[in-house]
Protein backbone atom coordinates (compact mmCIF):
# COMPACT_ATOMS: atom_id res chain seq x y z
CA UNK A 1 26.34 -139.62 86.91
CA UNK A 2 25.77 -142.39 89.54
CA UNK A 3 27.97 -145.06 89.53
CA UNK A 4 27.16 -148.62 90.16
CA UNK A 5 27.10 -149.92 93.77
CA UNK A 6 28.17 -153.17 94.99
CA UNK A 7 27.28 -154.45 98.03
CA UNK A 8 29.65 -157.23 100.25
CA UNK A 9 28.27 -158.68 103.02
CA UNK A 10 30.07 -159.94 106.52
CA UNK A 11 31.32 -162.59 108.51
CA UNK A 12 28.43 -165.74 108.46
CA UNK A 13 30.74 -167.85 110.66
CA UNK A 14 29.70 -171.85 110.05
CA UNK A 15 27.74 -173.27 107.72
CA UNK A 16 24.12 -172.96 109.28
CA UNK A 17 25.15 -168.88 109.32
CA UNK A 18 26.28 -169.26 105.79
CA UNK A 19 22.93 -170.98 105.03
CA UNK A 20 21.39 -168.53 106.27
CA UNK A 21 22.82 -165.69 104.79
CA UNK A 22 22.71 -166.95 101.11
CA UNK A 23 18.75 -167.44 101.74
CA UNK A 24 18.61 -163.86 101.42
CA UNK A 25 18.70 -162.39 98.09
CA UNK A 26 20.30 -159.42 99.27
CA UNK A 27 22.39 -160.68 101.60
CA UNK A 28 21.42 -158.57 104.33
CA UNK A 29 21.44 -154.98 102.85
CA UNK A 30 17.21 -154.86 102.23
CA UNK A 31 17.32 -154.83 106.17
CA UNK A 32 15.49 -152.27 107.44
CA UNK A 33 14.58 -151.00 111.78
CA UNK A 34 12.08 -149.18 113.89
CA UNK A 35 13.60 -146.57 116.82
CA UNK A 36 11.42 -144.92 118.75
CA UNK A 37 11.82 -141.78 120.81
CA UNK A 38 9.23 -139.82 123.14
CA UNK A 39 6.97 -137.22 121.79
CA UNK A 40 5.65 -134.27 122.94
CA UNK A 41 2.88 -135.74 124.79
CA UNK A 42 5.57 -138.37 126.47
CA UNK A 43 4.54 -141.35 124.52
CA UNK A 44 6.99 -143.13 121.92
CA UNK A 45 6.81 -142.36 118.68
CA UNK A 46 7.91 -144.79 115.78
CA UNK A 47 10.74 -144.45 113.10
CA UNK A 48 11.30 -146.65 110.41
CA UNK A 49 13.90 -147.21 108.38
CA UNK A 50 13.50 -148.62 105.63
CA UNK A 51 16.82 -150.56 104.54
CA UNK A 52 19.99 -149.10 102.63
CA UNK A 53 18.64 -150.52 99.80
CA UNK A 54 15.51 -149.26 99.62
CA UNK A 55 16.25 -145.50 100.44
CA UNK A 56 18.85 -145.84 97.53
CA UNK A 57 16.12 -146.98 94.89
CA UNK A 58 13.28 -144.65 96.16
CA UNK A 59 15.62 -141.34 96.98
CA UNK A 60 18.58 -141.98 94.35
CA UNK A 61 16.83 -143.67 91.39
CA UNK A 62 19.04 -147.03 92.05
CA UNK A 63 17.43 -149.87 89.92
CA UNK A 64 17.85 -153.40 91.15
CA UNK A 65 17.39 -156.65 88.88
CA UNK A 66 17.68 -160.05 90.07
CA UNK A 67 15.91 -162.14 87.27
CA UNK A 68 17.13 -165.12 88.11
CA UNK A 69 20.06 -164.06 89.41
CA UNK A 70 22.12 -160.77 89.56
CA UNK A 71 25.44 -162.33 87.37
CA UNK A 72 23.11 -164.25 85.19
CA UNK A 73 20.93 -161.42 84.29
CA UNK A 74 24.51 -159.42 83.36
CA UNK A 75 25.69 -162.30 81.40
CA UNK A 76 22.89 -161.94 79.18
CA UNK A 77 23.16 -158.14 78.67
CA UNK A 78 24.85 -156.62 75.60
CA UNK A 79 27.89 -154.84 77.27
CA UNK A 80 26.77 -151.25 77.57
CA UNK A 81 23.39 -152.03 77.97
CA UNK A 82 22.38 -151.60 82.20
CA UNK A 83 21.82 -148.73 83.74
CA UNK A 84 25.16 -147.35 85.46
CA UNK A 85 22.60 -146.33 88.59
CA UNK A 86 22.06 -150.10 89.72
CA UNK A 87 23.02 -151.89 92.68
CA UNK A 88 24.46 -155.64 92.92
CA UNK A 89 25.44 -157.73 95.55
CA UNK A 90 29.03 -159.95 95.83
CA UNK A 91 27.40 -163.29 96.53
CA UNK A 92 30.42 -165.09 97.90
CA UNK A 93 29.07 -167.55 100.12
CA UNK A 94 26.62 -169.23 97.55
CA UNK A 95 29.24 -171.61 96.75
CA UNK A 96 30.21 -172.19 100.59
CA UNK A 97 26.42 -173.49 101.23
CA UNK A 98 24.81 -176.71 102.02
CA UNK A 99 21.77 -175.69 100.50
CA UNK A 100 21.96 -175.13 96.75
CA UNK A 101 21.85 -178.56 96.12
CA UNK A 102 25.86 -179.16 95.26
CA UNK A 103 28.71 -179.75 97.63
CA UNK A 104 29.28 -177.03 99.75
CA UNK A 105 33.34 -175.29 99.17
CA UNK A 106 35.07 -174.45 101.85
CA UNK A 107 35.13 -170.22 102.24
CA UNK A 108 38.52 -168.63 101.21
CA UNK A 109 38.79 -164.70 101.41
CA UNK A 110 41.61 -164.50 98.46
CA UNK A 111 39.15 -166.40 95.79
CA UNK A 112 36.03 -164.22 97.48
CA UNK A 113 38.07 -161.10 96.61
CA UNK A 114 39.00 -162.57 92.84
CA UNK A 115 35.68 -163.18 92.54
CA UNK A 116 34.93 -159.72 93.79
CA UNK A 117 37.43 -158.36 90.91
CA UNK A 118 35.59 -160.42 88.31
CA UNK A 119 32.35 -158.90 88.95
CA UNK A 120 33.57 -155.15 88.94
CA UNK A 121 34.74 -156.16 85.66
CA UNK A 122 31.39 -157.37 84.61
CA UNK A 123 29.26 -154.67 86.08
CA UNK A 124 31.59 -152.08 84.72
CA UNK A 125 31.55 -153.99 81.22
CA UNK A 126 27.60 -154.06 81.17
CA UNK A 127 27.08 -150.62 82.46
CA UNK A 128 29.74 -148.97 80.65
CA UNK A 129 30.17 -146.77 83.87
CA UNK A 130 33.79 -145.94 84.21
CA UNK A 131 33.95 -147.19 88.00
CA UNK A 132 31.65 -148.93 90.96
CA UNK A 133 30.94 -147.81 94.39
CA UNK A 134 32.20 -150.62 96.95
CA UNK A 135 29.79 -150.55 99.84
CA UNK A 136 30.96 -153.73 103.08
CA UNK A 137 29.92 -154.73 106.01
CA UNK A 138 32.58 -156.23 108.78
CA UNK A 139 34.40 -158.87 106.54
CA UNK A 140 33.43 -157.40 103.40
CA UNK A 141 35.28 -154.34 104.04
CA UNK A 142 38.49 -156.86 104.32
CA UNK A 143 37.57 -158.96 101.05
CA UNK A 144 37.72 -155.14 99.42
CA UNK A 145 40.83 -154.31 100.54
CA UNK A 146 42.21 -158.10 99.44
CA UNK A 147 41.05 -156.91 95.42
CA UNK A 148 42.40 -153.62 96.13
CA UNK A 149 45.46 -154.15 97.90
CA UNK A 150 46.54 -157.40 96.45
CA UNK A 151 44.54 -158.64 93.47
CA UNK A 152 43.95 -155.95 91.34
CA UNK A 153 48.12 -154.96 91.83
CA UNK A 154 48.82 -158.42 91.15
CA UNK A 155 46.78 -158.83 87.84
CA UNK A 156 48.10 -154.84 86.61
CA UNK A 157 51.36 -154.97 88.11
CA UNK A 158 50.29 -151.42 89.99
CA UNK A 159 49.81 -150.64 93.44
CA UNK A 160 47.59 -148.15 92.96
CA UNK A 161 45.63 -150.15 90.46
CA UNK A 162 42.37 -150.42 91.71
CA UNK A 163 41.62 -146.04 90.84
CA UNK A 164 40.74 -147.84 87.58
CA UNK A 165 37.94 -149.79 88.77
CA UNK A 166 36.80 -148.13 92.36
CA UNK A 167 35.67 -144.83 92.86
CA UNK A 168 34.86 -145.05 96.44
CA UNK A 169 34.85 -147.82 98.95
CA UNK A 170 32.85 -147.59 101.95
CA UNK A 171 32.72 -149.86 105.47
CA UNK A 172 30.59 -150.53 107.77
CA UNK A 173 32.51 -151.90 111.09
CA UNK A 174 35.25 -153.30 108.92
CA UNK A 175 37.98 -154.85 111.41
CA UNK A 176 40.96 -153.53 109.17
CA UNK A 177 43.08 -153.75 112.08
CA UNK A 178 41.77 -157.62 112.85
CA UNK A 179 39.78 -158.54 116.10
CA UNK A 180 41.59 -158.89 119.44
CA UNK A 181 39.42 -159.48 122.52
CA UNK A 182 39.63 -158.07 126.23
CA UNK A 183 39.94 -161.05 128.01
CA UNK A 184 42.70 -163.82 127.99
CA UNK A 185 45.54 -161.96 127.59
CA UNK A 186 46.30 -162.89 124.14
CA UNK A 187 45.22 -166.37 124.48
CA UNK A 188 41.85 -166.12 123.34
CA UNK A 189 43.49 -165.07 119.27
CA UNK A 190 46.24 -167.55 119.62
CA UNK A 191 43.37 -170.28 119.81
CA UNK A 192 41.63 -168.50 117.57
CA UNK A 193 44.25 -168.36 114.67
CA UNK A 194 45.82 -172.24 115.48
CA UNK A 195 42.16 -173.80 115.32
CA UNK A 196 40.44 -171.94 112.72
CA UNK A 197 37.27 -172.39 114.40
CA UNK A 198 34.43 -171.26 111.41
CA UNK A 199 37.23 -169.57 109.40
CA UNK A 200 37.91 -166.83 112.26
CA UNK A 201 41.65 -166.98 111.95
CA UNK A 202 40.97 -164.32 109.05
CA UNK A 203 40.93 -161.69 111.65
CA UNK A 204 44.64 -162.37 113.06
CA UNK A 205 47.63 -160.77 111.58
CA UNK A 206 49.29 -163.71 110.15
CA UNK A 207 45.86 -164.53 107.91
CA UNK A 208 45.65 -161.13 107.37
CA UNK A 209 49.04 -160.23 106.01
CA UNK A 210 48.31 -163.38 103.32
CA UNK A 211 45.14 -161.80 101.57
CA UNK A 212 45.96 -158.09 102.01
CA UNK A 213 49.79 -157.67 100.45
CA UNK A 214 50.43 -158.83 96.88
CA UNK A 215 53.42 -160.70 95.65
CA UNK A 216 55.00 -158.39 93.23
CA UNK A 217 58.29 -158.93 91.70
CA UNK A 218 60.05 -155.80 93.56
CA UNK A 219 58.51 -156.46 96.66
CA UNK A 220 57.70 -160.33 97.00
CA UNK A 221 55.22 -161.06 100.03
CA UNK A 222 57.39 -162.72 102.89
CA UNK A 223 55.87 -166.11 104.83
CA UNK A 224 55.03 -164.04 107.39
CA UNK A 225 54.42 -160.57 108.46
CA UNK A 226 57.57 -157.95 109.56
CA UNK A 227 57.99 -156.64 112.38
CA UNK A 228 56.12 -153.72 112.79
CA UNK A 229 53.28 -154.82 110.03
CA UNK A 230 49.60 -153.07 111.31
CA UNK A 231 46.66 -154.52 109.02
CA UNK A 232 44.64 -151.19 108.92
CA UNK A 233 48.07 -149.41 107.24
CA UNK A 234 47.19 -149.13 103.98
CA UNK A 235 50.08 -148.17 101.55
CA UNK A 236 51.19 -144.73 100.60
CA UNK A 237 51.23 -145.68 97.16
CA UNK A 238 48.51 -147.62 96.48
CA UNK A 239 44.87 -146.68 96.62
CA UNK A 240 44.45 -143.35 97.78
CA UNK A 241 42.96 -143.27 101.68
CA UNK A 242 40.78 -139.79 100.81
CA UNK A 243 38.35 -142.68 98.59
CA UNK A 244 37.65 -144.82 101.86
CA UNK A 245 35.26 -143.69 104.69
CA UNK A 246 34.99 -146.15 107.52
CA UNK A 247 31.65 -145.76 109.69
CA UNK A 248 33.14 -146.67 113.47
CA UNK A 249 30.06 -148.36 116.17
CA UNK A 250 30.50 -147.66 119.67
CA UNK A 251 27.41 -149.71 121.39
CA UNK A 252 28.91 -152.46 122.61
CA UNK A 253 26.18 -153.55 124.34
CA UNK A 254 23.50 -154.55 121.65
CA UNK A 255 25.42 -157.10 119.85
CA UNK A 256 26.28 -158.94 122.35
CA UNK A 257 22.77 -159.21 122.96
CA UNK A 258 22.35 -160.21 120.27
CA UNK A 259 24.06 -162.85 119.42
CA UNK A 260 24.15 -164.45 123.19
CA UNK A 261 27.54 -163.05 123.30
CA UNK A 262 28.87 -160.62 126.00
CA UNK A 263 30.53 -156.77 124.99
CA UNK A 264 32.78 -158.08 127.97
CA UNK A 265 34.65 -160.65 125.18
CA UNK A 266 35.70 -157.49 123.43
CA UNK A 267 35.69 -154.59 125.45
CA UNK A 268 33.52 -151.57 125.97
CA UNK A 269 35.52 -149.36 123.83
CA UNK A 270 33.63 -151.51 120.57
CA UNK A 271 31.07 -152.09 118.41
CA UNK A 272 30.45 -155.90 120.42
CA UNK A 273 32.88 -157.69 118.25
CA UNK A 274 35.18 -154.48 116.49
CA UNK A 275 37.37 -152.82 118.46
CA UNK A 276 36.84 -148.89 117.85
CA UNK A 277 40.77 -148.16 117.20
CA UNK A 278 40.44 -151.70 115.11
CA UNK A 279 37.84 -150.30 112.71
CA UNK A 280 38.74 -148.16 110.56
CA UNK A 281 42.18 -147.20 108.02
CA UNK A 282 44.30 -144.39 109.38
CA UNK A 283 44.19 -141.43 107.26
CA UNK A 284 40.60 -142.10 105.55
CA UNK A 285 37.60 -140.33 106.38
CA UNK A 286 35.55 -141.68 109.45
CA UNK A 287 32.14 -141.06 111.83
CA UNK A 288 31.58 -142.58 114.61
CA UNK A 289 28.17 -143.36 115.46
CA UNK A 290 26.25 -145.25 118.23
CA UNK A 291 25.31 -148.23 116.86
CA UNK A 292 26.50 -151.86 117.13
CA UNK A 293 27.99 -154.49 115.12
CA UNK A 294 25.16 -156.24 113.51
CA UNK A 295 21.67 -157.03 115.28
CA UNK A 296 18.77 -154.82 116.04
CA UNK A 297 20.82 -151.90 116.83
CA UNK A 298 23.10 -152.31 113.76
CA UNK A 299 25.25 -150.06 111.38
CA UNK A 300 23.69 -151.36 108.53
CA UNK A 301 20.08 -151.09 109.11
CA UNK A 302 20.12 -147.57 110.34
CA UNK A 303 19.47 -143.77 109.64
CA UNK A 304 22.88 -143.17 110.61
CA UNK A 305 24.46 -145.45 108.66
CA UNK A 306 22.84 -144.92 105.27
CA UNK A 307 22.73 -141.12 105.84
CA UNK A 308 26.95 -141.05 106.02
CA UNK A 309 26.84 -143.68 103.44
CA UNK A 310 24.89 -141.45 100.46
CA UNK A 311 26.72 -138.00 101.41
CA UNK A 312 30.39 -140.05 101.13
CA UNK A 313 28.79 -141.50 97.72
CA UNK A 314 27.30 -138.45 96.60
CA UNK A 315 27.75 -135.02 98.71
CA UNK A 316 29.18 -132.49 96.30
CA UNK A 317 30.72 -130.80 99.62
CA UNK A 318 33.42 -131.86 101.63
CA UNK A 319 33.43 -130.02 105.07
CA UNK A 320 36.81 -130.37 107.29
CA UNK A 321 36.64 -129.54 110.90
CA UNK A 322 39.54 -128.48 113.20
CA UNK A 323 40.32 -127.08 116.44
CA UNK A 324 43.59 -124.13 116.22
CA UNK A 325 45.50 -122.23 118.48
CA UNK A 326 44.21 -124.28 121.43
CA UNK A 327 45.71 -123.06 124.83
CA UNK A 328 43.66 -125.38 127.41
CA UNK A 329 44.26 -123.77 130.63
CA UNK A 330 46.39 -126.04 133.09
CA UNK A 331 46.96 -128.47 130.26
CA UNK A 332 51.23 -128.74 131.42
CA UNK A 333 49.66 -130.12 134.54
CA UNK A 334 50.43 -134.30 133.85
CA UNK A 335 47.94 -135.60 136.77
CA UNK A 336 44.49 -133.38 134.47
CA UNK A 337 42.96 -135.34 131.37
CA UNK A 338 41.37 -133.32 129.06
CA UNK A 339 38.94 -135.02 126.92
CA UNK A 340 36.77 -133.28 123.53
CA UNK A 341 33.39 -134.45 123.13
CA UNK A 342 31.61 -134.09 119.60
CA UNK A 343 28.71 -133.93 118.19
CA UNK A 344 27.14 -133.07 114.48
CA UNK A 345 23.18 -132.53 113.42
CA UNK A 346 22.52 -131.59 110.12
CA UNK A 347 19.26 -129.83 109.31
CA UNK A 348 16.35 -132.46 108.34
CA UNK A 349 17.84 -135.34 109.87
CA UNK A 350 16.73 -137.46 112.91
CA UNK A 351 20.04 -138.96 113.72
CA UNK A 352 23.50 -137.46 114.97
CA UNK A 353 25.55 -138.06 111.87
CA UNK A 354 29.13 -138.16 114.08
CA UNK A 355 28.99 -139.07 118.02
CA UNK A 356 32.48 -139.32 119.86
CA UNK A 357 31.60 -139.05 123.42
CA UNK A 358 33.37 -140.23 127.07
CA UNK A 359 29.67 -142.22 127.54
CA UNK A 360 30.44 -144.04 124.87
CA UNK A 361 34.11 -144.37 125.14
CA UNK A 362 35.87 -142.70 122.17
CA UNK A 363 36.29 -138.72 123.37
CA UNK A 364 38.80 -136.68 121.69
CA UNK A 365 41.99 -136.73 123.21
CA UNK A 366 43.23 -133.18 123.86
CA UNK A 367 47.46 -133.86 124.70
CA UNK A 368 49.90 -131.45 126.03
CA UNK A 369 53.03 -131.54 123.24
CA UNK A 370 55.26 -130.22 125.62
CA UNK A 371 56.07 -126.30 124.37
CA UNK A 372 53.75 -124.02 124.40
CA UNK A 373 54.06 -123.44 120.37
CA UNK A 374 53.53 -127.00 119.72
CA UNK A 375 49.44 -126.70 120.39
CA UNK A 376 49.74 -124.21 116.94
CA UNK A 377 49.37 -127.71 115.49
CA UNK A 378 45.38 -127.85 114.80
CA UNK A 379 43.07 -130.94 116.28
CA UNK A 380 41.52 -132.38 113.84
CA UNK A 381 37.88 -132.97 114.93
CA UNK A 382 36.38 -134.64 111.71
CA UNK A 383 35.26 -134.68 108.34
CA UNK A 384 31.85 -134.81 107.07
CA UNK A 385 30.15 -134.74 103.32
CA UNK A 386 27.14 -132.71 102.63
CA UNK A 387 24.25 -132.77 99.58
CA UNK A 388 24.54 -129.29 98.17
CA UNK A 389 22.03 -130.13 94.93
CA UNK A 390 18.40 -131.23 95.25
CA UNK A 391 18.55 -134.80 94.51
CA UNK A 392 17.18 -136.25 90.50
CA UNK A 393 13.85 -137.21 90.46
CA UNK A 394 13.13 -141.05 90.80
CA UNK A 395 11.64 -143.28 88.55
CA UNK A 396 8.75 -143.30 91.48
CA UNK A 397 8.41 -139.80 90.73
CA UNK A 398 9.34 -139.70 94.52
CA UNK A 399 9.67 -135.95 96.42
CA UNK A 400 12.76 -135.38 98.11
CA UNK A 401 12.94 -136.88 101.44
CA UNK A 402 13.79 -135.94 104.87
CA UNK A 403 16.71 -136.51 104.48
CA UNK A 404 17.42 -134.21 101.33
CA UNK A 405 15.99 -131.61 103.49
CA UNK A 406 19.40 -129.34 103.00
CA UNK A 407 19.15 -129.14 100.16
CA UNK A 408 15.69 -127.57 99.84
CA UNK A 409 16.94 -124.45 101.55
CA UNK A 410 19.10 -121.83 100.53
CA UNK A 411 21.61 -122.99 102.87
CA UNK A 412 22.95 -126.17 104.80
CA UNK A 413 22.81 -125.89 108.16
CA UNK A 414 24.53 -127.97 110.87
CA UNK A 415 25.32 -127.54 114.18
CA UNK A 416 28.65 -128.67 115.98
CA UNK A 417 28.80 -129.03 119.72
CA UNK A 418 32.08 -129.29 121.57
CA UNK A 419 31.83 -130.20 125.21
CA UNK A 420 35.53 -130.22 127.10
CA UNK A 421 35.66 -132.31 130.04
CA UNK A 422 38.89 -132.66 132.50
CA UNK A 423 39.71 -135.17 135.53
CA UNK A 424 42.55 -135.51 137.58
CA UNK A 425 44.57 -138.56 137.40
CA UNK A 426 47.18 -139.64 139.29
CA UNK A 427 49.15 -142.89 139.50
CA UNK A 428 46.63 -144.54 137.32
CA UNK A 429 43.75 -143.76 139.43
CA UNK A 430 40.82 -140.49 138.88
CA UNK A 431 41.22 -138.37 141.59
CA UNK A 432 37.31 -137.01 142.03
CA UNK A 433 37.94 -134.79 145.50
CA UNK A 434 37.06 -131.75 143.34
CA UNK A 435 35.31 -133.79 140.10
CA UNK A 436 31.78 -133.03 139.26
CA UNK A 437 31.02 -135.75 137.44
CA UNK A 438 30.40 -135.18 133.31
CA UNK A 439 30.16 -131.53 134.14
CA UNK A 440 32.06 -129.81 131.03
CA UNK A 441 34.39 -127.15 131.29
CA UNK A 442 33.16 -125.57 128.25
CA UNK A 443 30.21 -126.80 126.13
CA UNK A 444 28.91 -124.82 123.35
CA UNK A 445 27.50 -125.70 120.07
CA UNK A 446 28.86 -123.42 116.63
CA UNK A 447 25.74 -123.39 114.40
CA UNK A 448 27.05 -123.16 110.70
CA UNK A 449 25.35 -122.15 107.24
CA UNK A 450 26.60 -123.55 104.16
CA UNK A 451 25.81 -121.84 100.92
CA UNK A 452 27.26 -124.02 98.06
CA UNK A 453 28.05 -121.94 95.58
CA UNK A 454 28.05 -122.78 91.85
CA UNK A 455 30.25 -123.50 88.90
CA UNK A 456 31.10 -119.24 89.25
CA UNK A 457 31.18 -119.18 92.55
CA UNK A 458 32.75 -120.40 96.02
CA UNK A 459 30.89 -121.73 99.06
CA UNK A 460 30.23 -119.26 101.77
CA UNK A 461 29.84 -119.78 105.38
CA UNK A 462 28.02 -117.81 108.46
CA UNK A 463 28.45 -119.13 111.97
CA UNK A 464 27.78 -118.18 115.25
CA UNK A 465 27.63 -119.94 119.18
CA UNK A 466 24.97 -121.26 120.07
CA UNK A 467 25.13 -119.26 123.43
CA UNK A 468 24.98 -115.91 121.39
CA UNK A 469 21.86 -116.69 119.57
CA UNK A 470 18.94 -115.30 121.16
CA UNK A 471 16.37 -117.51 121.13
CA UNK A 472 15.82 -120.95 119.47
CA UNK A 473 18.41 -122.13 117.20
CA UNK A 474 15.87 -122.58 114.50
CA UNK A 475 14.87 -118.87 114.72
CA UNK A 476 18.82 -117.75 113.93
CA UNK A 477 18.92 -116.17 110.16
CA UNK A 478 22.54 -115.73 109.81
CA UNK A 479 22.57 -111.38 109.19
CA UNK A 480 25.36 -109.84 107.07
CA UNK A 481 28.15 -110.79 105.27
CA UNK A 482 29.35 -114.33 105.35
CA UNK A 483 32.99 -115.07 107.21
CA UNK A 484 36.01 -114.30 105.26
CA UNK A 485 37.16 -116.41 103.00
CA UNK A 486 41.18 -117.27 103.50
CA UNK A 487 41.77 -119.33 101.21
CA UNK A 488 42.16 -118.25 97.22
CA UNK A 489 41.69 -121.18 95.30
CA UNK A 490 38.36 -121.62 93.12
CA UNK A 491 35.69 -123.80 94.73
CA UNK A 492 37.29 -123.93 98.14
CA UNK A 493 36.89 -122.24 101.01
CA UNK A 494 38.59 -121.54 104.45
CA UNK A 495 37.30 -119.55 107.23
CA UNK A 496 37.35 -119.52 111.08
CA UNK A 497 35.29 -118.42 114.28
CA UNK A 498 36.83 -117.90 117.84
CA UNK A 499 35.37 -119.30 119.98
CA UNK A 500 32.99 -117.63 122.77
CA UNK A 501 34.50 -115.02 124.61
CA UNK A 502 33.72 -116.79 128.02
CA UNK A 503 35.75 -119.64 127.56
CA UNK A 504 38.78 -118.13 126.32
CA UNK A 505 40.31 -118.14 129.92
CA UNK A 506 40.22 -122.10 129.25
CA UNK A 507 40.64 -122.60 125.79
CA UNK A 508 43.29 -120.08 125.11
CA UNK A 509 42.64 -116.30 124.19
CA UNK A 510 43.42 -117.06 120.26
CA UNK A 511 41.32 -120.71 119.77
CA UNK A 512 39.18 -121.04 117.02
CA UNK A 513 37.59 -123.41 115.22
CA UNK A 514 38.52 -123.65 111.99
CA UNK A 515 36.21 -124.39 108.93
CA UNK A 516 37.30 -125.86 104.80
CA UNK A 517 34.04 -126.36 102.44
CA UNK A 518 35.47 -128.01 99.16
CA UNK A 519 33.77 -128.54 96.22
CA UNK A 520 33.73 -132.48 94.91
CA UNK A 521 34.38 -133.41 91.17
């Protein structure tokens, strides 16, 4: 059954940005883009996207009401009465505007997130669904975590709380760990936080600490944060981290463009305001993805975006990717860096679902642990959620889209590249005397079919390198029996490939990449 989903919005800064924002009914999630990318006969070609919120109501069956407004219209419904497959939007800011014809308040994220817990209560009332979807951009992300992490504990007296009303909470370039800026040395935050200027001293620690860790009676929240306190920890006991998936930009450029700003402020290893390593909750699922902040070239209003948003929603397979028994040749040597690029396609989509690249700043460290069994440790490469059912029909009696295209096969298919790059270092400084600049030592991409089994039986899995498949890789029909299954548990599976025999002299004569397809409930 889908679930209800409700969207938060981000940062609007002063009032003319809040203005702005509560002029929009949706608060920014109807915002759609066009891409383009060259054709066959060298001219551009158009994409459109349409908006999150539109690909939800015409592929997912999502119904939207805003009769005169979304909490009004509830208010008036019998409780059990709206569809559970609706989406709503946290309209915090109304209230903060000059425009509505009463005194603007002034915007405090602890009443936005009360207010945030008093419509889940609402929508869940009305729908009679058991739980809601949270979906945030930026600062919404943080006003989720305040009702998880504080209010909802507060009001139940249980950390973990919030399982009861949230099913899965999803961000978009959420700062969890605060913003910090490149320049300044520290200064520019301490300015930040002692002037307040537009409400930004949300994104330092102190402000932080406030609105994200309740006051319980065994563990009352201290004036100010201990040492050692990170904002993106989120607590062992509380909400569990395998609910949250945190989409990570890494075009720094665009926003900045954007907003008149420059991707210098923050650093090139961002979004243009979110700091990659600031954006996201260790231990939760993440992507990483090309796109910046907010603007033309945002998170929000693009393929990539929406299509890691519905599988994480939706995707009845859960698809964990790691790297075992790695041996990098020379990796003892301290002056080499060795740095794993990644990529994943899925079949039917236009976009690169997961991107970590040295281009764009955010490789894959490979480190040297010191003994040589210490590398027996897998790397963890990523975790991605796949559609393994044909989507419902819609109330547009709408076909499946492209982007559903998966699952009008027999199998998934996605492909995997892995490009290892090394440079010498030394003192600080690249060495390039014998550096061929983004030349890989190995680069091959594993091309992997995903049947997804049934109530009866498990998934299965073929795969194969790309640089043993002769001919296109949209030619390969995966021949034989599917890889062995290692793992004995119902609706789970486990398998691995080695990888190509020509770069086992670098990788290590036993690496492999190893493969877990679970089943969601």
């Amino acid at each position: 059954m889908r679930l209800p989903i409700i969207y938060v919005r981000g940062f609007a800064g002063g009032t003319p940005g809040v203005d702005r924002a509560v002029d929009d009914p949706f608060y920014g999630f109807n915002e759609g883009s066009v891409n383009v990318r060259v054709g066959g006969d060298g001219r551009p070609h158009f994409h459109q996207f349409e908006s999150p919120l539109l690909r939800l109501i015409l592929e997912d069956g999502y119904q939207l009401f805003v009769q005169g407004g979304q909490r009004a219209y509830l208010h008036s419904q019998p409780d059990g009465s709206v569809a559970p497959a609706t989406i709503w939007v946290h309209r915090f800011y109304d209230v903060s505007a000059s425009t509505l014809g009463r005194q603007p308040e002034e915007f405090v994220l602890e009443r936005a997130a009360e207010d945030l817990f008093a419509f889940v209560r609402l929508v869940l009332d009305r729908t009679g669904a058991e739980r809601v979807h949270l979906v945030a951009h930026s600062m919404g992300g943080l006003i989720c975590r305040s009702m998880i992490q504080r209010v909802i504990p507060e009001h139940t007296g249980r950390r973990d709380g919030a399982v009861d009303y949230v099913q899965r909470l999803f961000t978009y370039g959420t700062p969890h760990g605060g913003i910090e800026f490149a320049i300044g040395f520290g200064l520019v935050e301490r300015l930040r936080d002692t002037f307040d200027t537009n409400g930004a001293e949300i994104f330092g620690p102190d402000r932080m600490y406030q609105y994200l860790m309740p006051d319980l009676p065994d563990a009352p929240r201290a004036a100010e944060p201990p040492r050692g306190w990170r904002a993106e920890d989120m607590p062992a006991d509380g909400f569990p981290k395998d609910r949250i998936f945190c989409l990570v930009g890494t075009n720094s450029e665009d926003y900045g463009v954007a907003m008149g700003l420059s991707a210098k402020a923050v650093g090139a290893r961002s979004d243009g305001l979110v700091q990659i390593e600031n954006a996201y909750v260790p231990g939760a699922h993440r992507a990483f993805v090309h796109r910046s902040h907010s603007g033309r070239y945002g998170m929000v209003n693009s393929e990539e975006g929406y299509q890691n948003l519905r599988r994480f929603l939706f995707g009845d397979l859960r698809v964990d990717i790691d790297l075992a028994h790695l041996r990098v040749r020379g990796a003892a040597d301290d002056e080499i860096v060795w740095q794993l690029e990644t990529q994943l396609a899925i079949r039917g989509l236009p976009i690169l679902m997961h991107e970590q690249t040295t281009a764009h700043h955010c490789p894959v460290q490979v480190e040297w642990r010191g003994t040589e069994d210490s590398l027996d440790t897998p790397l963890p490469l990523l975790t991605t959620f796949l559609c393994g059912t044909p989507p419902r029909p819609t109330r547009f009696g709408a076909e499946p889209r492209m982007g559903d295209a998966e699952a009008q096969v027999r199998t998934i298919r996605y492909a995997l590249r892995l490009r290892l790059i090394s440079l010498r270092e030394e003192g600080g400084a690249f060495g390039f005397a014998d550096h061929l600049e983004q030349t890989a030592d190995f680069d091959d991409t594993l091309v992997v079919d995903i049947a997804p089994g049934d109530g009866q039986a498990p998934p299965r899995a073929w795969a194969t390198w790309n640089s043993l498949i002769p001919g296109a890789i949209r030619d390969w029909q995966p021949l034989g029996e599917p890889l062995d299954d290692a793992d004995p548990v119902t609706g789970r599976w486990r398998g691995h490939v080695r990888v190509p025999p020509s770069s086992r002299s670098i990788l290590g004569p036993d690496a492999m990449v190893t493969l877990a397809v679970t089943t969601r409930t």
